[in-house]
C-alpha atoms as a PDB file:
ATOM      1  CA  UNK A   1      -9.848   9.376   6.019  1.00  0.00           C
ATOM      2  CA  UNK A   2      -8.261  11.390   3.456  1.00  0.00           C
ATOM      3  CA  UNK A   3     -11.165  12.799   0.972  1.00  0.00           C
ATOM      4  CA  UNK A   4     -10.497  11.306  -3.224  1.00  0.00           C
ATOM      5  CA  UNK A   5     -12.156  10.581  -6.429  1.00  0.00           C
ATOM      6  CA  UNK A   6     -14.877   7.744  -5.294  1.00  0.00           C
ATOM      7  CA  UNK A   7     -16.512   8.270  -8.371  1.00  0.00           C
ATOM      8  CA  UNK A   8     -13.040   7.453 -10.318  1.00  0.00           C
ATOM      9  CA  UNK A   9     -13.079   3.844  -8.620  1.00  0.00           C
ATOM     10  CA  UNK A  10     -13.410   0.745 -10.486  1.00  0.00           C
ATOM     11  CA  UNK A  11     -15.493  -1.806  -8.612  1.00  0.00           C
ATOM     12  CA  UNK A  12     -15.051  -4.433 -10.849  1.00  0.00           C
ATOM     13  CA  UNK A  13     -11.943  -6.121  -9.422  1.00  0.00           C
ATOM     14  CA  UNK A  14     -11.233  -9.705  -8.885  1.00  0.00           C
ATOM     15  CA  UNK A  15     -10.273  -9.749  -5.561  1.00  0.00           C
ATOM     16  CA  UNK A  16     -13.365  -7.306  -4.276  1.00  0.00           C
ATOM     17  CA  UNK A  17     -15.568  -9.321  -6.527  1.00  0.00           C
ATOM     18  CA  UNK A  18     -14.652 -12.648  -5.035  1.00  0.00           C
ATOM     19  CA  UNK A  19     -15.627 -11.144  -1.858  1.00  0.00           C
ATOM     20  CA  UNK A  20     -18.688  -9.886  -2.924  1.00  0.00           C
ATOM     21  CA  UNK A  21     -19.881 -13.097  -4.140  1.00  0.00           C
ATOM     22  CA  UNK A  22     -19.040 -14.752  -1.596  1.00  0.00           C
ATOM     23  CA  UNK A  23     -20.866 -12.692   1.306  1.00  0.00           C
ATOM     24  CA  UNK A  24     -23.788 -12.619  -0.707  1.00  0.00           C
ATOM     25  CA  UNK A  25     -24.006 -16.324  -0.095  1.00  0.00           C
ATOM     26  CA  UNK A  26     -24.197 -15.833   3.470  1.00  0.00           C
ATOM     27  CA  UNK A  27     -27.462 -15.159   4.939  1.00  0.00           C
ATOM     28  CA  UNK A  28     -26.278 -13.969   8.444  1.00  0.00           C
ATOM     29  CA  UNK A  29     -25.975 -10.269   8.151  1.00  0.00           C
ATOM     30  CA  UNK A  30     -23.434  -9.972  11.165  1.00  0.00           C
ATOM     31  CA  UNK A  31     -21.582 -12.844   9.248  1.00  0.00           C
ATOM     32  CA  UNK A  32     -21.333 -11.134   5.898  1.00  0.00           C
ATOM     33  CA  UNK A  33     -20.213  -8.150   7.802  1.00  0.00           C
ATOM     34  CA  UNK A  34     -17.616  -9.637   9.635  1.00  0.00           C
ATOM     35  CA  UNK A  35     -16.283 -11.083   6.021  1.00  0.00           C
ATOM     36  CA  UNK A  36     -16.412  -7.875   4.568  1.00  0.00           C
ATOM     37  CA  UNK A  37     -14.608  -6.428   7.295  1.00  0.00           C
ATOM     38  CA  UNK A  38     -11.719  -9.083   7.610  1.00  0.00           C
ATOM     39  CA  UNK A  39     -11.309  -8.522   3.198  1.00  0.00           C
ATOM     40  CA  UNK A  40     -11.246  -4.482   3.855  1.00  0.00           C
ATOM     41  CA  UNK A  41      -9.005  -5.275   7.178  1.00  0.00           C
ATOM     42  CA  UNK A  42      -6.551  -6.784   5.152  1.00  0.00           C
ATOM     43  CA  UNK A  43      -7.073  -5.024   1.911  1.00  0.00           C
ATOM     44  CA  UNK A  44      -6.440  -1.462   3.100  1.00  0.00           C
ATOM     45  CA  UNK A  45      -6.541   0.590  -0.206  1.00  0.00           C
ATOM     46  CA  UNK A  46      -8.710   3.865  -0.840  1.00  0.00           C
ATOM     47  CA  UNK A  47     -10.130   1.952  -3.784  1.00  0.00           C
ATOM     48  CA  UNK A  48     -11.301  -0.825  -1.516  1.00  0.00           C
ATOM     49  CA  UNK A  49     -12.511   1.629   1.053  1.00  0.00           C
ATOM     50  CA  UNK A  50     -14.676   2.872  -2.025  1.00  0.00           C
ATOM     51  CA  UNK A  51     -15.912  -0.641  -2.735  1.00  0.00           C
ATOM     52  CA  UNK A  52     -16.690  -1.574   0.682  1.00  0.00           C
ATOM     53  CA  UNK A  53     -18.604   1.589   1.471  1.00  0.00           C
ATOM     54  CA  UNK A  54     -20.391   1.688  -1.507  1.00  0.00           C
ATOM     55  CA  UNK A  55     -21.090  -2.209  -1.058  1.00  0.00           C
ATOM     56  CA  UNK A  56     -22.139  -1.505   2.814  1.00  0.00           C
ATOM     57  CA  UNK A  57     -24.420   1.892   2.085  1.00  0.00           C
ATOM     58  CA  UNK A  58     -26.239  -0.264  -1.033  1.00  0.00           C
ATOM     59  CA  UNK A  59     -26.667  -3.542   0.805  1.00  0.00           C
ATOM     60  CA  UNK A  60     -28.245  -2.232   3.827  1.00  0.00           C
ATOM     61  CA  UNK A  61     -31.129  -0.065   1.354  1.00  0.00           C
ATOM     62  CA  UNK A  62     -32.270  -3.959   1.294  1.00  0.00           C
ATOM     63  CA  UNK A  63     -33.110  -3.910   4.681  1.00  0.00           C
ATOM     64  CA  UNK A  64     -36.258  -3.104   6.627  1.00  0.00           C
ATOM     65  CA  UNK A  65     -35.183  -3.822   9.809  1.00  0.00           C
ATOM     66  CA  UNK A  66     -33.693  -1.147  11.755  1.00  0.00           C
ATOM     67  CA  UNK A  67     -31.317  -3.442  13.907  1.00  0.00           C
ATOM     68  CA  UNK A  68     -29.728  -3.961  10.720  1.00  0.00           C
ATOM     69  CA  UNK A  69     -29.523  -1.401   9.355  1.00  0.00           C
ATOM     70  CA  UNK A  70     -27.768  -0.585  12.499  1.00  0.00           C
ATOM     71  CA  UNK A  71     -25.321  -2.507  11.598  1.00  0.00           C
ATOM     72  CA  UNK A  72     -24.155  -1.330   9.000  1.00  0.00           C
ATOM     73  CA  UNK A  73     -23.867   2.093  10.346  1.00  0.00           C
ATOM     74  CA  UNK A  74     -21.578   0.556  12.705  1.00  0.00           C
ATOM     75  CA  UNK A  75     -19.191  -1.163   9.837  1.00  0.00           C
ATOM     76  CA  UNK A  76     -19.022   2.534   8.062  1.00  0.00           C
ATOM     77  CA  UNK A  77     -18.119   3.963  10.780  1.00  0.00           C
ATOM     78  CA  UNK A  78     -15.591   1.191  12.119  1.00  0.00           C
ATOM     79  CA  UNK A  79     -14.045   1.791   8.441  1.00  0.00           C
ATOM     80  CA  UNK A  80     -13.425   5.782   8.921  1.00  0.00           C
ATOM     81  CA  UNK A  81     -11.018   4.714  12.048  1.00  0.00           C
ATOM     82  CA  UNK A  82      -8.778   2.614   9.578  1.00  0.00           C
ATOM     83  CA  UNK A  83      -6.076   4.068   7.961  1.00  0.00           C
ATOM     84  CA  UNK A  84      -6.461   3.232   3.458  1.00  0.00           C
ATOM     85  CA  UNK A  85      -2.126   3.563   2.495  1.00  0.00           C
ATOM     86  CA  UNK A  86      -1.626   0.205   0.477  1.00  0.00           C
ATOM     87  CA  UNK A  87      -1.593   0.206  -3.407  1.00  0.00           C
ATOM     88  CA  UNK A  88      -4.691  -1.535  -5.373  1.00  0.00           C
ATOM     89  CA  UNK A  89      -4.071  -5.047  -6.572  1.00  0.00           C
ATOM     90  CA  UNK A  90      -4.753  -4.950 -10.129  1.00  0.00           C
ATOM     91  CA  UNK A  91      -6.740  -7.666 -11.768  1.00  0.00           C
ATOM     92  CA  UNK A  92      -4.971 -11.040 -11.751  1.00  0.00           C
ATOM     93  CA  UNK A  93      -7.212 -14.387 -12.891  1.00  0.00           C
ATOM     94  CA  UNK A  94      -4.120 -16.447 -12.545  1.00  0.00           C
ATOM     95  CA  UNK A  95      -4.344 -16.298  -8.772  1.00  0.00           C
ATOM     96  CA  UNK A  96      -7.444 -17.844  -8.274  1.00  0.00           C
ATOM     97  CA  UNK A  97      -8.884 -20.821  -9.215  1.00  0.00           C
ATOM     98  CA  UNK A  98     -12.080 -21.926 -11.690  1.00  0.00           C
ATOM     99  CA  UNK A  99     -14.640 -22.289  -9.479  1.00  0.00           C
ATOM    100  CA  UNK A 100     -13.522 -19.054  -7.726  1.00  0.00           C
ATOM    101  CA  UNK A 101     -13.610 -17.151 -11.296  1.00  0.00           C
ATOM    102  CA  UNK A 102     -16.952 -18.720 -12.641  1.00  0.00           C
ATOM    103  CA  UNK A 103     -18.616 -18.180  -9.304  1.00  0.00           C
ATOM    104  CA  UNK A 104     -17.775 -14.132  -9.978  1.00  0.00           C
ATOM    105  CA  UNK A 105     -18.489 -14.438 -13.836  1.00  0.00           C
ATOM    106  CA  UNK A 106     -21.955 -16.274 -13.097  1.00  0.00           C
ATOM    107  CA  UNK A 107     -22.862 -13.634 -10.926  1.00  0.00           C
ATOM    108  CA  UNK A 108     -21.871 -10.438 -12.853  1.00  0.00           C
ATOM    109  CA  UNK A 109     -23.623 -12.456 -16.030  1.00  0.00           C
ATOM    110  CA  UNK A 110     -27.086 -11.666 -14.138  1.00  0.00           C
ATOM    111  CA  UNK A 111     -26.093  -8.472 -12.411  1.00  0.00           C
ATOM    112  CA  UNK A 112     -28.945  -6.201 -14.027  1.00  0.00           C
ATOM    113  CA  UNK A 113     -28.631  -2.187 -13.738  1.00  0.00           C
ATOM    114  CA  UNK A 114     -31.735  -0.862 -14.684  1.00  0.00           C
ATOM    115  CA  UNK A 115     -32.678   0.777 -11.401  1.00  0.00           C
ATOM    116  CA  UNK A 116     -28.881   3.092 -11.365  1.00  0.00           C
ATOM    117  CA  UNK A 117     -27.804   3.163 -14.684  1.00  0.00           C
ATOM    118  CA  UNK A 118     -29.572   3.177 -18.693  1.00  0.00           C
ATOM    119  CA  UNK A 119     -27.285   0.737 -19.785  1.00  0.00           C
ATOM    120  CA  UNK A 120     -24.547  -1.820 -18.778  1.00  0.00           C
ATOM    121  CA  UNK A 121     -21.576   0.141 -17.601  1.00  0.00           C
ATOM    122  CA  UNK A 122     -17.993  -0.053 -19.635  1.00  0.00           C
ATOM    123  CA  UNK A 123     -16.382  -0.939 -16.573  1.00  0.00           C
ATOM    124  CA  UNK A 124     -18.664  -4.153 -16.679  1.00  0.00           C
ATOM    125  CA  UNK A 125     -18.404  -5.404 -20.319  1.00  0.00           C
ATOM    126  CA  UNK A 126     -14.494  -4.307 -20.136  1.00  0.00           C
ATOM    127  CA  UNK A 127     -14.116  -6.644 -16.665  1.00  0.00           C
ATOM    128  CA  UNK A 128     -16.687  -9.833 -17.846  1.00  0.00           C
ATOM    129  CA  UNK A 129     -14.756  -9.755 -21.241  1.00  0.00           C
ATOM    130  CA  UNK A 130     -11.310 -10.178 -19.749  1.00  0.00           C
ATOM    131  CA  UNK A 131     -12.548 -12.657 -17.818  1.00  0.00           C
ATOM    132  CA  UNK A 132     -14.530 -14.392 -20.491  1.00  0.00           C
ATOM    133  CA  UNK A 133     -11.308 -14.129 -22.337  1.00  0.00           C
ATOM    134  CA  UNK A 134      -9.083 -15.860 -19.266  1.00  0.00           C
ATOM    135  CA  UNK A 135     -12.033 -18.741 -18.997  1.00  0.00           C
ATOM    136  CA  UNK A 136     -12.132 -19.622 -22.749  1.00  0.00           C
ATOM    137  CA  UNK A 137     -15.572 -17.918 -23.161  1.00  0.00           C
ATOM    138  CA  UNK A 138     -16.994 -16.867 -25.826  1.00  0.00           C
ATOM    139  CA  UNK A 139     -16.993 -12.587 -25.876  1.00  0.00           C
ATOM    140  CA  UNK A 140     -20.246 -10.716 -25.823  1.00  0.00           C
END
């Protein structure tokens, strides 16, 4: 894995978001691997490397259990093996479809950040607002 900018990566992507969503709703933790896997698998950028690892490394702080934690450790290392040469997708709402988009949007509206950050980051309000914008919302 070629060393970049992590810090410069913005999480707040449709596609990655989708996916993040989505394996929150499964309670299997080998399961929501394995769909994390098969997105990054697919997806082979060095921003969604950043996502994934930073998704992976957070996620399994919300374990006790060793054997999960476990792994985890597995999945980060499985990801240093791949190679990350494909371009980032930029945001595009047209692709998917409402319930897709309102299923990220209700989630990010109750994402709180008070345990990494003082405030809501720009990223955030910039990403919820152009989607609030695409869904007919009102702005905040």
């Amino acid at each position: 894995m070629t060393y970049f900018n992590m810090a410069r990566v913005n999480k707040f992507q449709i596609s990655w978001q989708l996916v993040r969503v989505d394996a929150r709703s499964l309670k299997d933790v080998s399961q929501k691997i394995s769909f994390v896997k098969d997105f990054l698998e697919k997806n082979r950028s060095e921003e969604n490397y950043a996502r994934v690892k930073n998704w992976a490394t957070m996620t399994a702080m919300a374990y006790r259990d060793e054997s999960i934690k476990e792994l985890f450790k597995v999945f980060l290392s499985h990801m240093e093996t791949l190679t990350y040469d494909r371009e980032d997708v930029i945001n595009d709402f047209s692709l998917y479809s409402l319930d897709e988009l309102m299923r990220v949007h209700d989630d990010l509206s109750k994402r709180k950040y008070g345990f990494q950050y003082s405030r809501v980051p720009v990223s955030h309000i910039s990403f919820m607002n152009g989607l609030r914008s695409y869904l007919g919302l009102p702005l905040k």
